[in-house]
C-alpha atoms as a PDB file:
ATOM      1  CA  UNK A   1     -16.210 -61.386  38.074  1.00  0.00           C
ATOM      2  CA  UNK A   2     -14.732 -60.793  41.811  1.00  0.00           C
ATOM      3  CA  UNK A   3     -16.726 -62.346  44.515  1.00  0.00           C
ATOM      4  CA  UNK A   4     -17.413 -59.263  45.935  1.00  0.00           C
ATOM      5  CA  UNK A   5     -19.289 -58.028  43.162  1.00  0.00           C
ATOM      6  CA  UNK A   6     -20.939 -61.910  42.408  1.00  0.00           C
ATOM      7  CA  UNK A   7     -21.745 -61.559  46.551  1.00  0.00           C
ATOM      8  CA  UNK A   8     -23.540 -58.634  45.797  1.00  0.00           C
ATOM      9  CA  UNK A   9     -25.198 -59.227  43.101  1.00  0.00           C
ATOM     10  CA  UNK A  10     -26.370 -62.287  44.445  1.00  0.00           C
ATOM     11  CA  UNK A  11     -28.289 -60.695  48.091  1.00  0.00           C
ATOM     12  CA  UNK A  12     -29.680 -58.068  45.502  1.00  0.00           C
ATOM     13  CA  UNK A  13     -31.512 -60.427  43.388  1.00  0.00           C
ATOM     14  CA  UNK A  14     -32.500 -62.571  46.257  1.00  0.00           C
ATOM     15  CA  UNK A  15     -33.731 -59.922  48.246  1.00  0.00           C
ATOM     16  CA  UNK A  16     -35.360 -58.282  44.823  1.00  0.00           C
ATOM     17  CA  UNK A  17     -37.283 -61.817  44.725  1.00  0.00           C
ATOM     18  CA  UNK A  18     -38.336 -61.995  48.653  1.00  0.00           C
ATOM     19  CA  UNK A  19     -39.841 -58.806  48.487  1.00  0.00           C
ATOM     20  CA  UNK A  20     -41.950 -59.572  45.031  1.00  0.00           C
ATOM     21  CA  UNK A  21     -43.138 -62.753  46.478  1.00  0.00           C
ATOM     22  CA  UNK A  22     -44.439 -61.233  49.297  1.00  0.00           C
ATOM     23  CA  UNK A  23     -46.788 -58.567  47.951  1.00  0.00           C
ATOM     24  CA  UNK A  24     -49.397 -61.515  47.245  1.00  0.00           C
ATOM     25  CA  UNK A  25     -49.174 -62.226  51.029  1.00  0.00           C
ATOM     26  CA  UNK A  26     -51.897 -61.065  53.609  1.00  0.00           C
ATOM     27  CA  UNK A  27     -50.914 -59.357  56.704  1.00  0.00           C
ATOM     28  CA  UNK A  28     -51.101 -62.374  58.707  1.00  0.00           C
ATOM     29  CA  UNK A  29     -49.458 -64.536  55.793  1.00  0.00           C
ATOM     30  CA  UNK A  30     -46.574 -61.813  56.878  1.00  0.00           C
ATOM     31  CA  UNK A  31     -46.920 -62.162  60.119  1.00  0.00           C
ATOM     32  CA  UNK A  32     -46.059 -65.761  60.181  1.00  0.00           C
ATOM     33  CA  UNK A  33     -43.148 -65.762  57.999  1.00  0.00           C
ATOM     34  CA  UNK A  34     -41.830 -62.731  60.394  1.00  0.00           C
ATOM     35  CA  UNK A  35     -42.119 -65.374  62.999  1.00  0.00           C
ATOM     36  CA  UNK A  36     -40.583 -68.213  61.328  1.00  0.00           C
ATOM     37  CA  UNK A  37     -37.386 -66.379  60.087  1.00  0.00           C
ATOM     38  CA  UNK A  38     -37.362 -64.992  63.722  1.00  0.00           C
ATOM     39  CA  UNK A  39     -37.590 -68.319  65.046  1.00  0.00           C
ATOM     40  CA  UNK A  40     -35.101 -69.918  62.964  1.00  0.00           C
ATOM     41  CA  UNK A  41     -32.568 -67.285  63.160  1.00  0.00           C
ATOM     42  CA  UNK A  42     -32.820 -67.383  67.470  1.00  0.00           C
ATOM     43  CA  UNK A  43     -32.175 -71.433  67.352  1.00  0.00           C
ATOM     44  CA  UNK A  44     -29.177 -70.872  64.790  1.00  0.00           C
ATOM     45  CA  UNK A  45     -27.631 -67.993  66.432  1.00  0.00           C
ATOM     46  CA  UNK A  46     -29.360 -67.742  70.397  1.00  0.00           C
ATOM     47  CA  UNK A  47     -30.912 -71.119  70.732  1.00  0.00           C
ATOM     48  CA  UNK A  48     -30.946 -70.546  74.677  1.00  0.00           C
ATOM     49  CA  UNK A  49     -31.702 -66.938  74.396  1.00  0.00           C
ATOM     50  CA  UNK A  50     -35.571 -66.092  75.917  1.00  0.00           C
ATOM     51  CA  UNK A  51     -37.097 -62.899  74.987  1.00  0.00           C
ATOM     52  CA  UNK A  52     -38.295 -60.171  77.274  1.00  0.00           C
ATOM     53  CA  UNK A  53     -41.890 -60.072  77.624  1.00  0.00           C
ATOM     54  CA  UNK A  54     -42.379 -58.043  74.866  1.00  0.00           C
ATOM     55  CA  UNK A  55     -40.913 -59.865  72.336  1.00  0.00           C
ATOM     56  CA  UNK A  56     -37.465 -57.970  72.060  1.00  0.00           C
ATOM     57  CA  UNK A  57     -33.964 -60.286  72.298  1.00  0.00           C
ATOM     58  CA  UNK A  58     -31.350 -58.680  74.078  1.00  0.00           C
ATOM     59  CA  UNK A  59     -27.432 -59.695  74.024  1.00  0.00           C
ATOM     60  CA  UNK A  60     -25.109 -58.062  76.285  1.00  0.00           C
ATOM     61  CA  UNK A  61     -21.448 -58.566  74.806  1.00  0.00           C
ATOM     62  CA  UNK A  62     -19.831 -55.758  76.978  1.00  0.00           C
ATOM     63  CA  UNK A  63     -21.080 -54.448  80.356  1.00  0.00           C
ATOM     64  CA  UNK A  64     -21.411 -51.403  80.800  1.00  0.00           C
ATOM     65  CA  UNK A  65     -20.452 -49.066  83.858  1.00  0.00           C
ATOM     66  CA  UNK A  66     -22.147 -46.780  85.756  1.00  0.00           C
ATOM     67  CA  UNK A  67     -26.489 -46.340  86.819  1.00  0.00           C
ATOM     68  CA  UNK A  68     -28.300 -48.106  84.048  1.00  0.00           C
ATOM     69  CA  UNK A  69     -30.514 -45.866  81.700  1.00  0.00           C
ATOM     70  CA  UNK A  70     -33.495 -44.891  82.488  1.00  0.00           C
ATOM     71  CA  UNK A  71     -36.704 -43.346  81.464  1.00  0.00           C
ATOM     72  CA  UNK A  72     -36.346 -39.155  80.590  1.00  0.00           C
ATOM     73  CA  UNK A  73     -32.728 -39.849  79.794  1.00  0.00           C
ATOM     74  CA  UNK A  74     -30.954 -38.288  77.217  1.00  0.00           C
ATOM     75  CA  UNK A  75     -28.780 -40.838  75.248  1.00  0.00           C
ATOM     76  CA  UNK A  76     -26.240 -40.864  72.659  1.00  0.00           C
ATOM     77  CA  UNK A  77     -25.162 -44.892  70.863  1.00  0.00           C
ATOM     78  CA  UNK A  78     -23.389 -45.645  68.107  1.00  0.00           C
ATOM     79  CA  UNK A  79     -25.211 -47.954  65.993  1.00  0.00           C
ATOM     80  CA  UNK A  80     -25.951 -50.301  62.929  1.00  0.00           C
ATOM     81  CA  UNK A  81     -28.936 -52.219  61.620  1.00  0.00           C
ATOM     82  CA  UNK A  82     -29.923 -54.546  59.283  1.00  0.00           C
ATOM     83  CA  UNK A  83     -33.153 -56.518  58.419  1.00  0.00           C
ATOM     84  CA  UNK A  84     -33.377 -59.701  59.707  1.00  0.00           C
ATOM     85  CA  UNK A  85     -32.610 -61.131  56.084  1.00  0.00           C
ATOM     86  CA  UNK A  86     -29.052 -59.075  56.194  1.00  0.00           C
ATOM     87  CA  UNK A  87     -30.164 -55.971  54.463  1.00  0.00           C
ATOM     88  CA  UNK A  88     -28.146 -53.305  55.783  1.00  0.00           C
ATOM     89  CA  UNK A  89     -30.484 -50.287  56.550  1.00  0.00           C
ATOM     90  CA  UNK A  90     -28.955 -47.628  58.558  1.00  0.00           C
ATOM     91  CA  UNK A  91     -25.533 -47.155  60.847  1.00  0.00           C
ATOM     92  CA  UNK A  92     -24.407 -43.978  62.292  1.00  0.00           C
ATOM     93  CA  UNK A  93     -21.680 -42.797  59.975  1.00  0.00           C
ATOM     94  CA  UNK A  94     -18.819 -44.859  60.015  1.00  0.00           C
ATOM     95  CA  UNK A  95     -19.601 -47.452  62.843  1.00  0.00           C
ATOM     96  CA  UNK A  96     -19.194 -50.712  60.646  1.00  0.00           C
ATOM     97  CA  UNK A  97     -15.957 -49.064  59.531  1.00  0.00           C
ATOM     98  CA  UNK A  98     -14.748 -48.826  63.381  1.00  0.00           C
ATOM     99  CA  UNK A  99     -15.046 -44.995  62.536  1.00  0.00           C
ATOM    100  CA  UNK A 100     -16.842 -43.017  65.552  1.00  0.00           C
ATOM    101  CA  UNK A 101     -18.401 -39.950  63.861  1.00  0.00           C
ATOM    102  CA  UNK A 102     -21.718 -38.469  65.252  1.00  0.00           C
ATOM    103  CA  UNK A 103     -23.385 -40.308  67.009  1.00  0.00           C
ATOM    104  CA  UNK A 104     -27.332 -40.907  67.510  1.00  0.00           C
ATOM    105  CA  UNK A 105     -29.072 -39.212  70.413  1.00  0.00           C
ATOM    106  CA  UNK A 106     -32.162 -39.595  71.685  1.00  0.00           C
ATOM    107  CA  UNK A 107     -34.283 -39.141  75.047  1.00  0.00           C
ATOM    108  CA  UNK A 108     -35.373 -42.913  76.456  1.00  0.00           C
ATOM    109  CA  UNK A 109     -39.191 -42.968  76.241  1.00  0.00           C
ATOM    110  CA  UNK A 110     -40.119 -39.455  74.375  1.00  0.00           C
ATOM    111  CA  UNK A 111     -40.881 -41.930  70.996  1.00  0.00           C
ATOM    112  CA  UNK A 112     -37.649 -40.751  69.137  1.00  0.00           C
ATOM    113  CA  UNK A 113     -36.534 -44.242  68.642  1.00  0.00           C
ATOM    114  CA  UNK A 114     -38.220 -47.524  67.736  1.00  0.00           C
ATOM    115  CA  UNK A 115     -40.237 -49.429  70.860  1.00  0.00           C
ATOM    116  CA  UNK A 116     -37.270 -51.763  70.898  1.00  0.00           C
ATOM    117  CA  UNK A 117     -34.675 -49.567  71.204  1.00  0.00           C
ATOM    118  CA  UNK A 118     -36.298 -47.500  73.987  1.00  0.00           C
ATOM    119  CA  UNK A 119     -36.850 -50.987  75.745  1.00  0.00           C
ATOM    120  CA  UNK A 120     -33.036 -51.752  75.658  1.00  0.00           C
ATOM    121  CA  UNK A 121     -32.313 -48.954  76.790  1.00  0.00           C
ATOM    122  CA  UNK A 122     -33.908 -49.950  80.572  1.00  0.00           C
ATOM    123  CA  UNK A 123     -30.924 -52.640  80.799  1.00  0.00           C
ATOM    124  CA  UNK A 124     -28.022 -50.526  79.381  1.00  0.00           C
ATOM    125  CA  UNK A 125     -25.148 -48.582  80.883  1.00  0.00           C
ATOM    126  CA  UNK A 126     -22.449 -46.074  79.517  1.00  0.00           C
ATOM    127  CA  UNK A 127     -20.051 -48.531  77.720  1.00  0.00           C
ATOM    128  CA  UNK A 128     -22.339 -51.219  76.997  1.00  0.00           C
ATOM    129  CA  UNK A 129     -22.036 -52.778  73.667  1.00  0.00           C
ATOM    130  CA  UNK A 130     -25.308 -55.110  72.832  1.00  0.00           C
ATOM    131  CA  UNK A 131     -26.929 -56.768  70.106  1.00  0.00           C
ATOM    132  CA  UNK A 132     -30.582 -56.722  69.696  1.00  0.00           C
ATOM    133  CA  UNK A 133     -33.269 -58.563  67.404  1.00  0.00           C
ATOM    134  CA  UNK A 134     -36.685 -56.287  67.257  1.00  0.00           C
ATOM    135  CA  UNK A 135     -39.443 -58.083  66.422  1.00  0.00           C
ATOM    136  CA  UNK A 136     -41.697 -55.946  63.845  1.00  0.00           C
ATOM    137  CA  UNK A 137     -44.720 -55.125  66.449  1.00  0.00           C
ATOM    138  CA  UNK A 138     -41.502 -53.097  68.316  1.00  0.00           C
ATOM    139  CA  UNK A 139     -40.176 -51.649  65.522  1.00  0.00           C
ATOM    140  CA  UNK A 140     -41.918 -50.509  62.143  1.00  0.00           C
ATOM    141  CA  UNK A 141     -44.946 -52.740  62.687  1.00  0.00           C
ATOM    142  CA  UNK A 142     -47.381 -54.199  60.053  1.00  0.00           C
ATOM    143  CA  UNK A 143     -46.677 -50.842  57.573  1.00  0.00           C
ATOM    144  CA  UNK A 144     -43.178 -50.288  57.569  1.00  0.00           C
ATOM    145  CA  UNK A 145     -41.275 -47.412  56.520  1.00  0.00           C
ATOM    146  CA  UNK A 146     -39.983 -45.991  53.415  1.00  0.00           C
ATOM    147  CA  UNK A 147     -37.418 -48.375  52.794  1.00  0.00           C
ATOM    148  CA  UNK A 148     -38.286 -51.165  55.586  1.00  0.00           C
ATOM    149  CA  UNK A 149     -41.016 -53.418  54.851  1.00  0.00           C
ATOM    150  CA  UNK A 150     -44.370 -54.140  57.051  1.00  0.00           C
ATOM    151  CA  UNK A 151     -43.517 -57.040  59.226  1.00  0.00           C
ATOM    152  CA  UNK A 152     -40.070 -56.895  59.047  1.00  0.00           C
ATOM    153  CA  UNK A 153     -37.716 -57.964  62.302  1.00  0.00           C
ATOM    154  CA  UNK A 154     -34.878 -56.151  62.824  1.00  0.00           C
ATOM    155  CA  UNK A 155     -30.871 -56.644  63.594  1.00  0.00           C
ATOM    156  CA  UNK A 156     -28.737 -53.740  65.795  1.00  0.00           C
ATOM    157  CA  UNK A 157     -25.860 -53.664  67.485  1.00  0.00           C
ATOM    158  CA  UNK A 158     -25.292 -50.799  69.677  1.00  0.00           C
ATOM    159  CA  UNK A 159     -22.461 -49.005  71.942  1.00  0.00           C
ATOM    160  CA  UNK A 160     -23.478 -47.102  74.227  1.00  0.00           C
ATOM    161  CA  UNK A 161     -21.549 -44.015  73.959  1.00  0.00           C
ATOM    162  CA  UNK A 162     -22.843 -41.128  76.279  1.00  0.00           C
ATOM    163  CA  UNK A 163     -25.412 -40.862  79.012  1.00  0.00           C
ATOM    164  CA  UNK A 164     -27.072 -37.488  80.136  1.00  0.00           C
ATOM    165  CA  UNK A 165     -29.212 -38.652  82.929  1.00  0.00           C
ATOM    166  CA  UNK A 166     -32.814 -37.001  83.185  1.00  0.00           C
ATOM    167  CA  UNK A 167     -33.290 -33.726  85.597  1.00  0.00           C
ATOM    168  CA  UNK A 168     -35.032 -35.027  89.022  1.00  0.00           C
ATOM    169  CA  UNK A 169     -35.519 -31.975  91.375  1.00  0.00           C
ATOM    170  CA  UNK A 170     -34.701 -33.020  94.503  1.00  0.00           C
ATOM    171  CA  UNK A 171     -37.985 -33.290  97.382  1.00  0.00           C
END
């Protein structure tokens, strides 16, 4: 069998078990493991990283040029995400590939991205490439989605690609 395949095989059944195990938990059962993988993965990867007030870990890797983003707007990133247990989720098409398709656009603040994304956004410019780690209570919360569970922290890394800034009539 090639290791790919083994590799694969191996996260699926893993993950497969995580998730079964947890649907005897209680919400704040979930809560707490949230904040123990969270913990543990900050002092292996970040260990002198300190969250914004909210919660939300941001990494700058490259600076960015230009007025940072702010509120109203209009962005476009390139992005990928995974769970904080290395399920991939979502990526704009391409991006782990190095491919630059479409990207994902959205206006800072209107609630057509997660609470953690729109935070980021407040210390980005045009260029910047960052990593982030969401905490659940800024991304899907205690429910989840469709195919991310309740309580589930959350792994992007993001290049900024295109800033429209927001329409302020002059006074």
């Amino acid at each position: 069998m090639n290791k790919k395949l083994f590799f694969g095989l191996f996260i699926t059944i893993i993950a497969a078990v995580f998730f079964s195990c947890n649907d005897n938990l209680d919400d704040e059962q979930l809560r707490q493991l949230e904040l123990e993988k969270l913990a543990e993965y900050i002092q292996v990867n970040y260990p002198d990283l300190e969250p914004t007030p909210s919660g939300l870990y941001y990494i700058e890797v490259v600076e960015g040029e230009g007025d940072t983003i702010r509120f109203g707007d209009r962005v476009q990133i390139f992005y990928s995400t995974w769970t904080i247990d290395s399920v991939w989720l979502d990526e704009t098409s391409g991006y782990s590939q190095g491919l630059r398709y479409e990207p994902f656009e959205y206006i800072v603040g209107n609630g057509e991205s997660i609470q953690g994304l729109d935070e980021a956004s407040n210390f980005m410019r045009p260029g910047s490439k960052v990593h982030l780690v969401i905490p659940s209570e800024l991304a899907y919360g205690q429910n989840g989605t469709y195919d991310v569970g309740g309580f589930t922290t959350l792994l992007m890394e993001i290049e900024v690609y295109k800033v429209y800034p927001a329409y302020v009539p002059e006074e």
